[in-house]
Protein backbone atom coordinates (compact mmCIF):
# COMPACT_ATOMS: atom_id res chain seq x y z
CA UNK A 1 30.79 -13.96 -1.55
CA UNK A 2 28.55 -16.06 1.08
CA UNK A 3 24.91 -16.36 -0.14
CA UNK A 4 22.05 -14.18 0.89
CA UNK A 5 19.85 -16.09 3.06
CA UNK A 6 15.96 -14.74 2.54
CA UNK A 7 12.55 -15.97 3.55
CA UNK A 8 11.94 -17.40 7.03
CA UNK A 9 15.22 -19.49 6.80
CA UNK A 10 16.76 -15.68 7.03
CA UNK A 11 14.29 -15.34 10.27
CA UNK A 12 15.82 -18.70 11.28
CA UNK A 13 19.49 -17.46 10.97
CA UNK A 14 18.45 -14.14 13.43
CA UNK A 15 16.50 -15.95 15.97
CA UNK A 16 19.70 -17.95 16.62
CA UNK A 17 21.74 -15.09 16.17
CA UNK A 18 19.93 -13.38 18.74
CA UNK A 19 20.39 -14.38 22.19
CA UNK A 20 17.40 -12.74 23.29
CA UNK A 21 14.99 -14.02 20.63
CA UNK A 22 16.18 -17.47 21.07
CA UNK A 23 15.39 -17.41 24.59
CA UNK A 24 12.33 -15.84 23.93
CA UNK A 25 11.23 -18.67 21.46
CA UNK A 26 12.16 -21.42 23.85
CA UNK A 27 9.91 -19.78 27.03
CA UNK A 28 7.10 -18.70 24.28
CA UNK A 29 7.28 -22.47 23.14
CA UNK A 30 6.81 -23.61 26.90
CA UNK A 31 3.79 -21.28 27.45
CA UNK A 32 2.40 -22.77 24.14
CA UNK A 33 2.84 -26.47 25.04
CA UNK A 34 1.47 -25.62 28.15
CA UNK A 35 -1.65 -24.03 26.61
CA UNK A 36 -2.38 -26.60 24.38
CA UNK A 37 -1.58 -29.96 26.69
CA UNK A 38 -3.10 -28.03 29.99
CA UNK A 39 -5.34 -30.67 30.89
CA UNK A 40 -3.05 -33.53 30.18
CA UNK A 41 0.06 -32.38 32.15
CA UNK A 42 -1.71 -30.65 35.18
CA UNK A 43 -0.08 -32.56 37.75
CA UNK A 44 -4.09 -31.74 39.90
CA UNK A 45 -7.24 -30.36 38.93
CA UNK A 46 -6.98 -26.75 39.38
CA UNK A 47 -9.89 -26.69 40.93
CA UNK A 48 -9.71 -29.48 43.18
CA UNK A 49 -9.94 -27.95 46.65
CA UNK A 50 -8.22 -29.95 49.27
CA UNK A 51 -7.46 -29.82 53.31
CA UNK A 52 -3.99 -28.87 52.36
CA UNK A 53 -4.06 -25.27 52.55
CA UNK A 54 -1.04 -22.63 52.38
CA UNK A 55 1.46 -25.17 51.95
CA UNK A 56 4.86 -24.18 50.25
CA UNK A 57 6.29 -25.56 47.57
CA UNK A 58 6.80 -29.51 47.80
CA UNK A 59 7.02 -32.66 45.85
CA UNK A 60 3.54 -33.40 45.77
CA UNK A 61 2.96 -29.45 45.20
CA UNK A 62 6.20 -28.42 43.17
CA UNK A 63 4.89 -24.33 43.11
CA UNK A 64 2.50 -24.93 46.47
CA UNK A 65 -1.02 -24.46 47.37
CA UNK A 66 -3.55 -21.43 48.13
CA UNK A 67 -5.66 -21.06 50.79
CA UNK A 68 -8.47 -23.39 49.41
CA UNK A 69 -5.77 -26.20 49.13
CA UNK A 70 -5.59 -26.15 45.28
CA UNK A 71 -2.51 -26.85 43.93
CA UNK A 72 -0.74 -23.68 42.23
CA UNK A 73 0.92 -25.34 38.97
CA UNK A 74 -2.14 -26.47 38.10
CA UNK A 75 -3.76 -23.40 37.99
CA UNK A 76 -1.45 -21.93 36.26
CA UNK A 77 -0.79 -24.46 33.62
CA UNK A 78 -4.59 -23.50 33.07
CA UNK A 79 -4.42 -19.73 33.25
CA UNK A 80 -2.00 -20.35 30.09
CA UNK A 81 -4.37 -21.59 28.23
CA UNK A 82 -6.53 -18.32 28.59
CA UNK A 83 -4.09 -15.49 28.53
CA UNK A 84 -2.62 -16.93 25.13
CA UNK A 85 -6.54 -17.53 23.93
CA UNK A 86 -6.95 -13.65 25.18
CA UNK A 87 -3.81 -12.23 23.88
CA UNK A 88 -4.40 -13.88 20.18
CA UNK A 89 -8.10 -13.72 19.66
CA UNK A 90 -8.04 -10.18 20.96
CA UNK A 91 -5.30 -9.47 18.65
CA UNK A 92 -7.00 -10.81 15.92
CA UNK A 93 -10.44 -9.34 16.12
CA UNK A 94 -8.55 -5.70 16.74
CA UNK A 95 -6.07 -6.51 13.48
CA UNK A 96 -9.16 -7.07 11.14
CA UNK A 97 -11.09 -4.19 12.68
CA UNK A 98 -8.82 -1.42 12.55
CA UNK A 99 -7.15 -2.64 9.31
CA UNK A 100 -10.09 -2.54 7.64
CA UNK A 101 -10.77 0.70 9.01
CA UNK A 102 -7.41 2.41 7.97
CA UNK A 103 -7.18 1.06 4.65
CA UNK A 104 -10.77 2.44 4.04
CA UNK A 105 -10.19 5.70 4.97
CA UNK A 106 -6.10 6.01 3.55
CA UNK A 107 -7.42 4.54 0.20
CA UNK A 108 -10.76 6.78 -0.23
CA UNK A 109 -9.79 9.94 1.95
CA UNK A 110 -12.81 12.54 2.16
CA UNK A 111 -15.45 12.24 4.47
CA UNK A 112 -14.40 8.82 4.66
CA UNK A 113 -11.20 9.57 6.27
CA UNK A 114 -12.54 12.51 8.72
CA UNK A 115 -15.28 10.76 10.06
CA UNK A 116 -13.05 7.49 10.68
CA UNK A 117 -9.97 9.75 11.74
CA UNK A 118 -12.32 11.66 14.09
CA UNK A 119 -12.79 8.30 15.65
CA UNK A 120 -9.91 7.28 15.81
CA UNK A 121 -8.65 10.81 17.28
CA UNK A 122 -11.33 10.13 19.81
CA UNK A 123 -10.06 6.77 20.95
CA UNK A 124 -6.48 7.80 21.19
CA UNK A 125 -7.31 10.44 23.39
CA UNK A 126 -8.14 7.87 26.70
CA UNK A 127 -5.44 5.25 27.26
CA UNK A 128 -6.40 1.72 26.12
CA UNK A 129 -6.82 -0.01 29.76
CA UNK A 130 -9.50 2.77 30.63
CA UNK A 131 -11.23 1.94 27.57
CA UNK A 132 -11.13 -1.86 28.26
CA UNK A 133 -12.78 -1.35 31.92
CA UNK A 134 -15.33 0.46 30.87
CA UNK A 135 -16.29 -1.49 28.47
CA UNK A 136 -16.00 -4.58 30.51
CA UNK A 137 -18.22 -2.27 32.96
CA UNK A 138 -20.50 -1.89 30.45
CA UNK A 139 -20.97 -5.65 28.66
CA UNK A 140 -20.09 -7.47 31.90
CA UNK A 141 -17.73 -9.70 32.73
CA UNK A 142 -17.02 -12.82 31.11
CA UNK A 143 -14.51 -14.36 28.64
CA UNK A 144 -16.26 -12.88 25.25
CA UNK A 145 -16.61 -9.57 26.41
CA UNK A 146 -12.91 -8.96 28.02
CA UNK A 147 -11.81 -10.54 24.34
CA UNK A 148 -14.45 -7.38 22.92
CA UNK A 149 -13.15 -4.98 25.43
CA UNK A 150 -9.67 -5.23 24.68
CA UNK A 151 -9.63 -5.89 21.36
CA UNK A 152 -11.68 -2.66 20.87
CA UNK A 153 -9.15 -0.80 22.46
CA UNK A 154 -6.81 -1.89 20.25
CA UNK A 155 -8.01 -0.93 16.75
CA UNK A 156 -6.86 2.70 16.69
CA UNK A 157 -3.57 1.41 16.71
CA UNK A 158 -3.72 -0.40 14.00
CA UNK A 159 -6.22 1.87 11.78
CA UNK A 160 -3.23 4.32 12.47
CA UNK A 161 -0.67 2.41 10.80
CA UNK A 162 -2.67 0.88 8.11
CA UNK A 163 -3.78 4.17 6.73
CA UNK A 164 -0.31 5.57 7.34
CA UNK A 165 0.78 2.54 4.86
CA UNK A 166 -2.10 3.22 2.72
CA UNK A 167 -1.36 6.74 2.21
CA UNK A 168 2.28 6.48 1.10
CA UNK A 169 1.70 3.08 -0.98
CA UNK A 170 -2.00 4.04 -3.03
CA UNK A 171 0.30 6.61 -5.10
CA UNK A 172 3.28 4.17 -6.43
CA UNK A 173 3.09 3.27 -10.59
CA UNK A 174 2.02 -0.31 -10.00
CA UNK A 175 -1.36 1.16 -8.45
CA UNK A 176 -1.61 3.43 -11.05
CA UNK A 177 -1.36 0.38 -13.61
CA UNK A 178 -4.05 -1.49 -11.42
CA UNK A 179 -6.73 0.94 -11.80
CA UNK A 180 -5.51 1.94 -15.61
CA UNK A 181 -6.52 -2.05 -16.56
CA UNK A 182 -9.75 -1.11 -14.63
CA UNK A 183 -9.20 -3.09 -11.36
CA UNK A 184 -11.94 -2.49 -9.09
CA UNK A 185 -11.60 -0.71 -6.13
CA UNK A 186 -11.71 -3.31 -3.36
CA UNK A 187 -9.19 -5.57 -5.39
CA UNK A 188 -6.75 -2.38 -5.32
CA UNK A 189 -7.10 -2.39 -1.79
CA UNK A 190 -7.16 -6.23 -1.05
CA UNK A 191 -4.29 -7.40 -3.36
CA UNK A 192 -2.32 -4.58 -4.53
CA UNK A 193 -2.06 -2.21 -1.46
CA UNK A 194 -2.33 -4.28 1.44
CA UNK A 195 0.39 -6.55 1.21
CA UNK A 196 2.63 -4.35 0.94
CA UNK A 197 1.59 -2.56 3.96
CA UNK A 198 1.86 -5.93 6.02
CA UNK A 199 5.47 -5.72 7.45
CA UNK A 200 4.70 -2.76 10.59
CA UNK A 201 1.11 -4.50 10.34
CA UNK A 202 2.63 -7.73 11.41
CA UNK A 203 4.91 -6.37 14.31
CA UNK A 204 2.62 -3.80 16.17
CA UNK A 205 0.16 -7.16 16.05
CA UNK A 206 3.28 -8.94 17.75
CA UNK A 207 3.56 -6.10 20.38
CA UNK A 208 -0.62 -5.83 20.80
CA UNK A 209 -0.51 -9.53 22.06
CA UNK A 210 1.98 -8.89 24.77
CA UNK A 211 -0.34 -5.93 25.87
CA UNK A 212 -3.28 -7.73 25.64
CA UNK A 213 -1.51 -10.32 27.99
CA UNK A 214 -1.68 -8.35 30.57
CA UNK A 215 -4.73 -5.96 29.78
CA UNK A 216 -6.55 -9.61 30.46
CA UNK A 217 -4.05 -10.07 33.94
CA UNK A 218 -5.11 -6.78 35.08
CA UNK A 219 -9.03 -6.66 34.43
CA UNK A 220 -8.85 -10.25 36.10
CA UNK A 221 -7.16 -8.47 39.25
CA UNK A 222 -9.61 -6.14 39.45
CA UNK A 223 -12.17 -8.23 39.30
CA UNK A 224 -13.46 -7.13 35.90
CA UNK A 225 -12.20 -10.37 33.85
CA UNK A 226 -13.71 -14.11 33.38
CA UNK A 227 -15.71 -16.27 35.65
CA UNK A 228 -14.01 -16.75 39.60
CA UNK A 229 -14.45 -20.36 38.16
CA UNK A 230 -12.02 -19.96 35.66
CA UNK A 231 -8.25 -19.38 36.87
CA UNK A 232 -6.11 -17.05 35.25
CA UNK A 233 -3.06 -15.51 35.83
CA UNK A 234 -4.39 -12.31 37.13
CA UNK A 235 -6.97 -13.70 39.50
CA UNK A 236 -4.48 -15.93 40.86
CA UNK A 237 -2.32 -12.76 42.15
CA UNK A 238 -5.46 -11.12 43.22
CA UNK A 239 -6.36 -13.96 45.08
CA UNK A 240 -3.24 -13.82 46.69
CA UNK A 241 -3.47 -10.30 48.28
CA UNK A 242 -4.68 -11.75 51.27
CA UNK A 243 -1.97 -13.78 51.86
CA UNK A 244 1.06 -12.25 50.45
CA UNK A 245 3.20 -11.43 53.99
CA UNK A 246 2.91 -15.36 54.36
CA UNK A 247 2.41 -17.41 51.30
CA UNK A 248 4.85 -15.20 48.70
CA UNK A 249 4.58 -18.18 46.50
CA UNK A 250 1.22 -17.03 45.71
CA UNK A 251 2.17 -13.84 44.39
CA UNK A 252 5.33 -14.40 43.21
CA UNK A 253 5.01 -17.73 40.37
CA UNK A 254 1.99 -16.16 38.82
CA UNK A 255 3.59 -12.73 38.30
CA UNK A 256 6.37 -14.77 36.91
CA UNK A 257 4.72 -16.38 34.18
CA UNK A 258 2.92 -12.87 33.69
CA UNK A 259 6.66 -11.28 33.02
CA UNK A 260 8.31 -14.16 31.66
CA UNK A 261 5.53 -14.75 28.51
CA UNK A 262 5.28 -10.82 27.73
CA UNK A 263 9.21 -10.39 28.06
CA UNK A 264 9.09 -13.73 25.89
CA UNK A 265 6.85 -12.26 23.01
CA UNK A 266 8.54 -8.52 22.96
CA UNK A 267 11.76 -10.62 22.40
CA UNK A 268 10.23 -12.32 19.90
CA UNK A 269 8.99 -9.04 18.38
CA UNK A 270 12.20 -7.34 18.00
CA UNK A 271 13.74 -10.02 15.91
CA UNK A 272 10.75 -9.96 13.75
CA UNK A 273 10.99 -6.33 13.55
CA UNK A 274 14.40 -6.72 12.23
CA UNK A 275 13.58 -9.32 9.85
CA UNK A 276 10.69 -7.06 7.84
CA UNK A 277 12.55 -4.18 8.17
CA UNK A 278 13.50 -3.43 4.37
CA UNK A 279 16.29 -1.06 5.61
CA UNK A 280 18.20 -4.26 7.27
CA UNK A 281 21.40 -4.84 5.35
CA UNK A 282 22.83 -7.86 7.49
CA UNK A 283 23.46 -11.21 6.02
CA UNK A 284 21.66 -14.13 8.64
């Protein structure tokens, strides 16, 4: 009988398994290096504006320039740095903010759980891109706030599932046991319920970064996201509206990099889903 890989070594065996998580972890791993050594292997500064406008791509300008004469890869080398910064920060702020939320109101129920639920319920009710403009409407724009506004718009997601976890796991014997050898409360919680509520925890926070992606692209379109100073993917392509009909390489590499990183991390997501799924019965 072949040995049972587990851990991340069993992770290891799916990625490569998986055609599309393997080529998911090679682009995501591109986007990363790219966001980390931005400054170092920007071929220009991306704000460097130079007399050569609107020209395609070349050897000196291997994606082109815009119509200020900046040089495209640059720019978006840059905008990696903050649509990753976006996508994990906002994912991280919403992750300890509606976790904290659902656990509270699974584990005590009462008016504990109504009044959070009744949030919740409230939150659910508008879709999470109308909630992140008008909150951007409301703070302003800026790199901080779109990281509040989206991450806000987040946490009913994952107060959802953390209370659905809570609910089904505060019942099992070993809890029982915990508060029988008079564990306190918040250590029930914290180190007895929680990590075994992490696997759906872990993937919707996989998804949520993917979404946040291009929450961030979108509000920058509009107008609604960081500084004009400050390139990103989505300002790029709304920059580019203007010139669409006769630059397409305006348009087209930044909505590439959009599609390829999301498409990269939802890859990425389903193998992880497989791999915490307790149901899985295939040897890796």
């Amino acid at each position: 009988m072949p040995r049972r890989v587990t851990g991340w070594g069993r992770f290891g065996r799916l990625v490569m398994a998986d055609k599309k998580a393997l080529v998911g972890l090679v682009l995501l791993s591109i986007f990363v290096f790219a966001a980390v050594f931005g400054p170092l292997i920007s071929p220009h500064d991306p704000n460097d504006m130079a007399f050569d406008m609107i020209l395609g791509p070349s050897l000196a300008h291997p994606l082109g320039t815009d119509d200020l004469g900046r040089d495209l890869l640059s720019r978006l080398i840059v905008g990696t740095q903050v649509s990753l910064f976006v996508g994990i920060s906002t994912v991280a702020l919403a992750l300890v903010l509606g976790v904290t939320l659902g656990v509270l109101a699974g584990y005590f129920g009462g008016w504990v759980d109504h009044v959070v639920m009744r949030y919740i319920d409230l939150q659910w009710a508008f879709p999470n891109f109308i909630i992140a403009v008008y909150l951007v409407a409301v703070l302003g724009t800026g790199l901080v706030n779109v990281i509040v506004a989206i991450s806000l718009a987040f946490v009913d997601d994952f107060a959802r599932i953390a209370r659905g976890m809570v609910l089904s796991i505060k019942e099992e014997q070993y809890v029982a046991a915990a508060r029988t050898v008079g564990a306190s409360d918040f250590r029930i919680m914290w180190r007895h319920i929680l990590p075994n509520a992490t696997a759906p925890i872990i993937v919707q926070a996989t998804v949520s970064v993917s979404y946040a992606i291009l929450g961030e692209a979108s509000l920058s379109f509009l107008g609604l996201g960081v500084e004009a100073s400050t390139p990103t993917w989505g300002l790029i392509l709304s920059e580019s509206r203007s010139f669409i009909s006769r630059a397409w390489w305006l348009g087209i590499f930044p909505g590439l990099a959009i599609m390829l990183t999301v498409l990269s991390i939802n890859f990425l997501g389903d193998a992880l889903r497989d791999f915490l799924d307790v149901r899985e019965s295939r040897d890796y």
